[in-house]
Protein backbone atom coordinates (compact mmCIF):
# COMPACT_ATOMS: atom_id res chain seq x y z
CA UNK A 1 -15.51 -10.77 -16.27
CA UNK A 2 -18.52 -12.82 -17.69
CA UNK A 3 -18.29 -15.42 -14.70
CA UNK A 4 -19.17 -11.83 -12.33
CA UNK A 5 -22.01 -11.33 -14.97
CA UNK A 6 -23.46 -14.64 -14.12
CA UNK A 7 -23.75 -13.46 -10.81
CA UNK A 8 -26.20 -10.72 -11.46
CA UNK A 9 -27.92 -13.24 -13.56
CA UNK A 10 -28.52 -15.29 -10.66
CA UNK A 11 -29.63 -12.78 -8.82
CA UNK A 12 -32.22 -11.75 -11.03
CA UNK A 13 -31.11 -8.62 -11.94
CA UNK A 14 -31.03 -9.13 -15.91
CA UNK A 15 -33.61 -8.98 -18.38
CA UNK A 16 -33.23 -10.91 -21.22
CA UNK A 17 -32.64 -9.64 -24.73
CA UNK A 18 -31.85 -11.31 -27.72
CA UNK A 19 -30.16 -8.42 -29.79
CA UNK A 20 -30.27 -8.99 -34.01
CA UNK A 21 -26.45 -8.02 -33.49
CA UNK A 22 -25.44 -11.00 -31.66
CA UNK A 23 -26.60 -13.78 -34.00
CA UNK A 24 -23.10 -13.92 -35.16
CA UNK A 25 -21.56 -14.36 -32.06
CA UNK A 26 -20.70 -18.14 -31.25
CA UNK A 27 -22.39 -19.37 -28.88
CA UNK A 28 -19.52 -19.98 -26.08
CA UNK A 29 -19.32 -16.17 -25.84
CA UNK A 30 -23.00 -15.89 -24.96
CA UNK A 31 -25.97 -16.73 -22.98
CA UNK A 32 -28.50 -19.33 -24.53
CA UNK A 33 -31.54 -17.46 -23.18
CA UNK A 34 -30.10 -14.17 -24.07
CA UNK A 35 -29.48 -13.01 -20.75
CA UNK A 36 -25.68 -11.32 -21.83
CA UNK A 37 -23.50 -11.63 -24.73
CA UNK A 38 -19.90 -11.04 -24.99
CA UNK A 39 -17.47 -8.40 -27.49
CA UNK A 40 -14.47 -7.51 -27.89
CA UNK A 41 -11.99 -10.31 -26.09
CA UNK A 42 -8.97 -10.56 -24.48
CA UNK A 43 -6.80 -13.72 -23.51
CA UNK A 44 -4.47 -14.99 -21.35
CA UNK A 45 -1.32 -14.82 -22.41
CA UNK A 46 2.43 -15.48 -21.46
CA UNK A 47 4.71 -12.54 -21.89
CA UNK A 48 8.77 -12.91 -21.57
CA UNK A 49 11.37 -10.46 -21.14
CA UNK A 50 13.38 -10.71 -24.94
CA UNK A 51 16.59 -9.40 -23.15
CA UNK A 52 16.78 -12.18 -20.48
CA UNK A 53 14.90 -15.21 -22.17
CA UNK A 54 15.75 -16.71 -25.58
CA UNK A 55 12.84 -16.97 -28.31
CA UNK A 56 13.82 -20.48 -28.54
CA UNK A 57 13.55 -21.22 -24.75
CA UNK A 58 10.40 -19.07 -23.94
CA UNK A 59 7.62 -21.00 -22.49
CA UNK A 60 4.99 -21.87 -24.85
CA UNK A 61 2.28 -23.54 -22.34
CA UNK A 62 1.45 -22.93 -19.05
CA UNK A 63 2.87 -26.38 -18.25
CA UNK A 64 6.39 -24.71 -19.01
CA UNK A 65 6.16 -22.51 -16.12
CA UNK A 66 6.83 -25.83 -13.60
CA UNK A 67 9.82 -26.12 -15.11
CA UNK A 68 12.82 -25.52 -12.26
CA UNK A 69 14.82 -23.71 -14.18
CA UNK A 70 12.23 -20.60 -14.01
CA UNK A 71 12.53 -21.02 -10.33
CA UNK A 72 11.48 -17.60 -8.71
CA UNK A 73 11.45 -15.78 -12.38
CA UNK A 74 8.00 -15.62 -12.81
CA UNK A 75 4.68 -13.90 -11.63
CA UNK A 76 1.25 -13.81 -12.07
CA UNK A 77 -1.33 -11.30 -10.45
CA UNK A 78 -3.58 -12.07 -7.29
CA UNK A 79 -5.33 -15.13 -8.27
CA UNK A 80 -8.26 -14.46 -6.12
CA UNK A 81 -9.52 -11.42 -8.70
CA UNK A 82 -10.43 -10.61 -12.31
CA UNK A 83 -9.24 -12.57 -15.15
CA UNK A 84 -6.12 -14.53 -12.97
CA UNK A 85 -9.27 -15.70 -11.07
CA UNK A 86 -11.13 -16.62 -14.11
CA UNK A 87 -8.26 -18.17 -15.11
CA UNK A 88 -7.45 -20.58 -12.42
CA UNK A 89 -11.49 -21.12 -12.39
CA UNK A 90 -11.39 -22.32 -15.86
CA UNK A 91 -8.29 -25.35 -14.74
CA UNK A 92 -10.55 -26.40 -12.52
CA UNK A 93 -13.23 -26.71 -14.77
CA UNK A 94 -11.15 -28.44 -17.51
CA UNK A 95 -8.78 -30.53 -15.66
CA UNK A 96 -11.01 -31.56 -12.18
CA UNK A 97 -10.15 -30.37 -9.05
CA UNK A 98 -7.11 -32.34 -8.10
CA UNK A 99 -5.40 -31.95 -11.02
CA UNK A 100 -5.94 -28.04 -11.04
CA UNK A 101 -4.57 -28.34 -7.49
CA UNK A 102 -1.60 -30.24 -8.17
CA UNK A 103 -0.64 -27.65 -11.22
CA UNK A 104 -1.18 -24.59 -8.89
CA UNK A 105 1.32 -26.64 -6.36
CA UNK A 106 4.03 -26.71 -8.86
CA UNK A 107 3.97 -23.06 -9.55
CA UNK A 108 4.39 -22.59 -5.79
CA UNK A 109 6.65 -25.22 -5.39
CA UNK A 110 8.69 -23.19 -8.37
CA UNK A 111 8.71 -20.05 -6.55
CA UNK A 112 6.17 -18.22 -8.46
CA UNK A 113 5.35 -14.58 -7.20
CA UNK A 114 1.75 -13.07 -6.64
CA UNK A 115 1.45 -9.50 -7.20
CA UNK A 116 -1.08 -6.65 -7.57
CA UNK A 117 -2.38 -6.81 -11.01
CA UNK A 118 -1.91 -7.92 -14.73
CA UNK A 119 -0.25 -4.35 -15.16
CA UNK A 120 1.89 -4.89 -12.58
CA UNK A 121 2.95 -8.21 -13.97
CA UNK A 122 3.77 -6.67 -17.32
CA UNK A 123 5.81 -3.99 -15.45
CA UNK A 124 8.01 -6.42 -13.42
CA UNK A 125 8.50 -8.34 -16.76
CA UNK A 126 9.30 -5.33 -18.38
CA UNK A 127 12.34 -4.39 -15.61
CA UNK A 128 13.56 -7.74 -15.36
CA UNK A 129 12.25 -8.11 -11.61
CA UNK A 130 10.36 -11.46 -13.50
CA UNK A 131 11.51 -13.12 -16.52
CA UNK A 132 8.34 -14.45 -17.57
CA UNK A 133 4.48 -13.52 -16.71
CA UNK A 134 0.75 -14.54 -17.23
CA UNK A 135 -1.40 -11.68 -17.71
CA UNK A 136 -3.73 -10.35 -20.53
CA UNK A 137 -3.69 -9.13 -24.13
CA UNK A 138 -4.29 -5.57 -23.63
CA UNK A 139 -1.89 -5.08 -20.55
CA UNK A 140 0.77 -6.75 -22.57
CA UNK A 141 -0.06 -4.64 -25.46
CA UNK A 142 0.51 -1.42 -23.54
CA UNK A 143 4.31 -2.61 -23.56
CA UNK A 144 4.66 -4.04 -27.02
CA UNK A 145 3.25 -0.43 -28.64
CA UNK A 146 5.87 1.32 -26.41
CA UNK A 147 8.63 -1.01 -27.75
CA UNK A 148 9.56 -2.40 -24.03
CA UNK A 149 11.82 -5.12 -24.35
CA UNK A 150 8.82 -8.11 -23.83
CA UNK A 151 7.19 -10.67 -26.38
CA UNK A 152 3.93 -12.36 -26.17
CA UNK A 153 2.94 -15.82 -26.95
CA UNK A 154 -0.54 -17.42 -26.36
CA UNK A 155 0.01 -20.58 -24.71
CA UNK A 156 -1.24 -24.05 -25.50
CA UNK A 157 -2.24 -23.73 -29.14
CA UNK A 158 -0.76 -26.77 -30.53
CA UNK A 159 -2.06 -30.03 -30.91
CA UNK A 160 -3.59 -31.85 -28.34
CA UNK A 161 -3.17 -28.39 -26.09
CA UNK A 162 -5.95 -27.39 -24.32
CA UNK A 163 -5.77 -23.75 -25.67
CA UNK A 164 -5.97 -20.37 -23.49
CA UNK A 165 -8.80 -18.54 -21.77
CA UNK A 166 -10.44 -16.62 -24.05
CA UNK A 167 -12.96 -13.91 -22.01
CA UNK A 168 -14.57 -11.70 -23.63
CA UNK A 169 -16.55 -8.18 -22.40
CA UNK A 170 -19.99 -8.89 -21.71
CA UNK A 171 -23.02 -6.55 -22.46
CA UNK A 172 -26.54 -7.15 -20.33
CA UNK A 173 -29.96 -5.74 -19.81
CA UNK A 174 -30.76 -4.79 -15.94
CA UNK A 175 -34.14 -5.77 -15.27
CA UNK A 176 -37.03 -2.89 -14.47
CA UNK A 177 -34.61 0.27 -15.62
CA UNK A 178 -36.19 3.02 -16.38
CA UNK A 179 -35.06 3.32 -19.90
CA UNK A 180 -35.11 -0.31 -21.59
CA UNK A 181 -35.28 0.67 -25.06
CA UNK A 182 -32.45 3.10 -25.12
CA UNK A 183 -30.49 -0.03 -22.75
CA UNK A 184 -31.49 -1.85 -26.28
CA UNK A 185 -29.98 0.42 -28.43
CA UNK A 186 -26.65 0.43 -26.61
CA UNK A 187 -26.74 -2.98 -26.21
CA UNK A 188 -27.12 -3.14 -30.24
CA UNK A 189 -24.13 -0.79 -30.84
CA UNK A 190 -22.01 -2.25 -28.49
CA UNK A 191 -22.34 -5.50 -30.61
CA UNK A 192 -21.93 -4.32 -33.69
CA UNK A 193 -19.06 -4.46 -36.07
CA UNK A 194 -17.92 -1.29 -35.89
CA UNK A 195 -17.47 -1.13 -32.27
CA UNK A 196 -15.95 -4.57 -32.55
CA UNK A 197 -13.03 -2.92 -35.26
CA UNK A 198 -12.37 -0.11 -32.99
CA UNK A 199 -11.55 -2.01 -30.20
CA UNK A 200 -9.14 -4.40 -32.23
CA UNK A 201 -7.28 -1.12 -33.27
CA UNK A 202 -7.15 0.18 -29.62
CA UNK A 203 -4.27 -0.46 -27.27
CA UNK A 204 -6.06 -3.10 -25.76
CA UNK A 205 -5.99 -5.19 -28.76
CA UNK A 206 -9.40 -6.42 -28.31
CA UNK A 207 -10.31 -9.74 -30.52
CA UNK A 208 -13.23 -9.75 -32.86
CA UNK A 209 -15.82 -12.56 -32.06
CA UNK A 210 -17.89 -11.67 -35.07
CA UNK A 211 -16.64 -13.24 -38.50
CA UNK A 212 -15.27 -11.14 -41.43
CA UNK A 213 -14.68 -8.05 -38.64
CA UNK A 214 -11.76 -5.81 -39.89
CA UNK A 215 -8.49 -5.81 -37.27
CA UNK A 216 -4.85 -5.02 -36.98
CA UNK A 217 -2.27 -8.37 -37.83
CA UNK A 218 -1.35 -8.35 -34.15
CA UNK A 219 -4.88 -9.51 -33.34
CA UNK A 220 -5.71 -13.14 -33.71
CA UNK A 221 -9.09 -14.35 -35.86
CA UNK A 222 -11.10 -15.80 -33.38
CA UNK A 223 -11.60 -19.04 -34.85
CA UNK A 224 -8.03 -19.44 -35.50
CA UNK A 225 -7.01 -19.30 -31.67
CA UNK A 226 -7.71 -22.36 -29.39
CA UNK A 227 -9.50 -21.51 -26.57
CA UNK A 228 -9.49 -23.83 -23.24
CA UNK A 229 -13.23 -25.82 -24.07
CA UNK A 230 -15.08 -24.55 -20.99
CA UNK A 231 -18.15 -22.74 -20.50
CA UNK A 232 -18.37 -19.59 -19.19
CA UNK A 233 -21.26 -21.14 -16.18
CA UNK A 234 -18.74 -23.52 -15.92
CA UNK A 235 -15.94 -21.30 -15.17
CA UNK A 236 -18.72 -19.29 -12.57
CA UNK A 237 -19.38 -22.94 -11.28
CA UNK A 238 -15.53 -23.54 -9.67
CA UNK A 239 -14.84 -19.62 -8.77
CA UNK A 240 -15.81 -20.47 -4.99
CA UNK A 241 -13.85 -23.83 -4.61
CA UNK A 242 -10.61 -22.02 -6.87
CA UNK A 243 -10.54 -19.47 -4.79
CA UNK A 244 -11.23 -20.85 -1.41
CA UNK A 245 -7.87 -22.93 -2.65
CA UNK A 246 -5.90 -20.61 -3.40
CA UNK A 247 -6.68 -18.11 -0.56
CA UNK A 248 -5.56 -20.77 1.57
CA UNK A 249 -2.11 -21.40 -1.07
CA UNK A 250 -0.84 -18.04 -2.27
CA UNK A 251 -2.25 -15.26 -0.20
CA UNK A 252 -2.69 -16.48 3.77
């Protein structure tokens, strides 16, 4: 999670480098002074169960899942951790805090269930516990190459949406280690193209943030898929008032 990254920035623990590799990288998926850059990204996704939910009927924004009719039939993992955090993080840093608030109030009002983890999200989905779930791209992967009975759509990509969260891995320098050039030659590698292809062809379906970068069809181009217009400081930014809220809404 890049918004835990920022953390060691701000502690001082990173050294900046500016590797030659990341000079394709746009610029939301790095740090201006070099301080990390991202690879390899997942999203946030919506995943259904095709044996309980109609194609036509699936939810196709996260708006969808205030809809009563999904009344206790959906889940989501802890919101207080990893990318569920970063996700709620990233409302508040798009919409303002009330209106973040008010959204994460529907979903409790509508029954919504909190469990473990992504994986476990995917799981429930995949048993019919849940008919629908927000998790990532690689944990929802893990069911589609097994042929479980799920389908994925990446919510809010139409027009006037406000897209999905889009994270991607990050990559950083730790400040006084006792090998910094070899840190700089992993740091190179690990933003390269080639590492970027493999990890599209893995199971966790990583995305490419480099143009031209080979991958599977079931990978989006980066610059085809909308992602939610917020900073990754500005995602860091709301983590404490996000969570403090929904400590006090989903898990006390």
């Amino acid at each position: 999670e890049v918004s835990r990254t920022i953390v060691l920035k701000k502690e001082g623990i990173l050294e900046p480098y500016c590797s030659p590799n990341a000079a394709e990288v746009p610029d939301i998926y790095k740090d201006p002074n070099c301080y990390w850059t991202g690879f390899g990204a997942r999203a946030r996704v919506i995943i259904y169960n095709t044996e309980l939910v109609d194609k036509g009927d699936a939810p196709t924004s996260i708006m969808d899942l205030r809809d009563p009719k999904w009344r206790g039939k959906i889940c989501m993992a802890n919101p207080l951790f990893g990318s569920t955090g970063s996700h709620v993080a990233s409302l508040f840093a798009y919409w303002g805090d009330e209106k973040a608030m008010q959204y994460l109030n529907d979903l409790k009002e509508n029954d919504i269930g909190i469990v473990e983890s992504n994986g476990m999200v995917r799981d429930l989905v995949v048993s019919g516990e849940f008919y629908i779930g927000l998790t990532d791209t690689d944990d929802a992967n893990d069911a589609l190459v097994e042929n479980k009975p799920i389908a994925m759509v990446f919510p809010d990509q139409g027009d006037g949406e406000m897209g999905t969260l889009v994270f991607p891995n990050s990559v950083m320098l730790i400040k006084n280690g006792p090998n910094p050039e070899n840190g700089k030659k992993l740091i190179d590698y690990l933003l390269s193209k080639k590492v970027e292809k493999a990890l599209s062809y893995s199971k966790a379906m990583q995305i490419p943030l480099k143009p031209g970068v080979e991958h599977p069809e079931n990978v989006p181009d980066i610059g085809k898929l909308k992602n939610i217009p917020v900073t990754q400081e500005e995602i860091y930014n709301k983590l404490k008032v996000s969570q403090r809220f929904v400590q006090e809404l989903f898990i006390r």
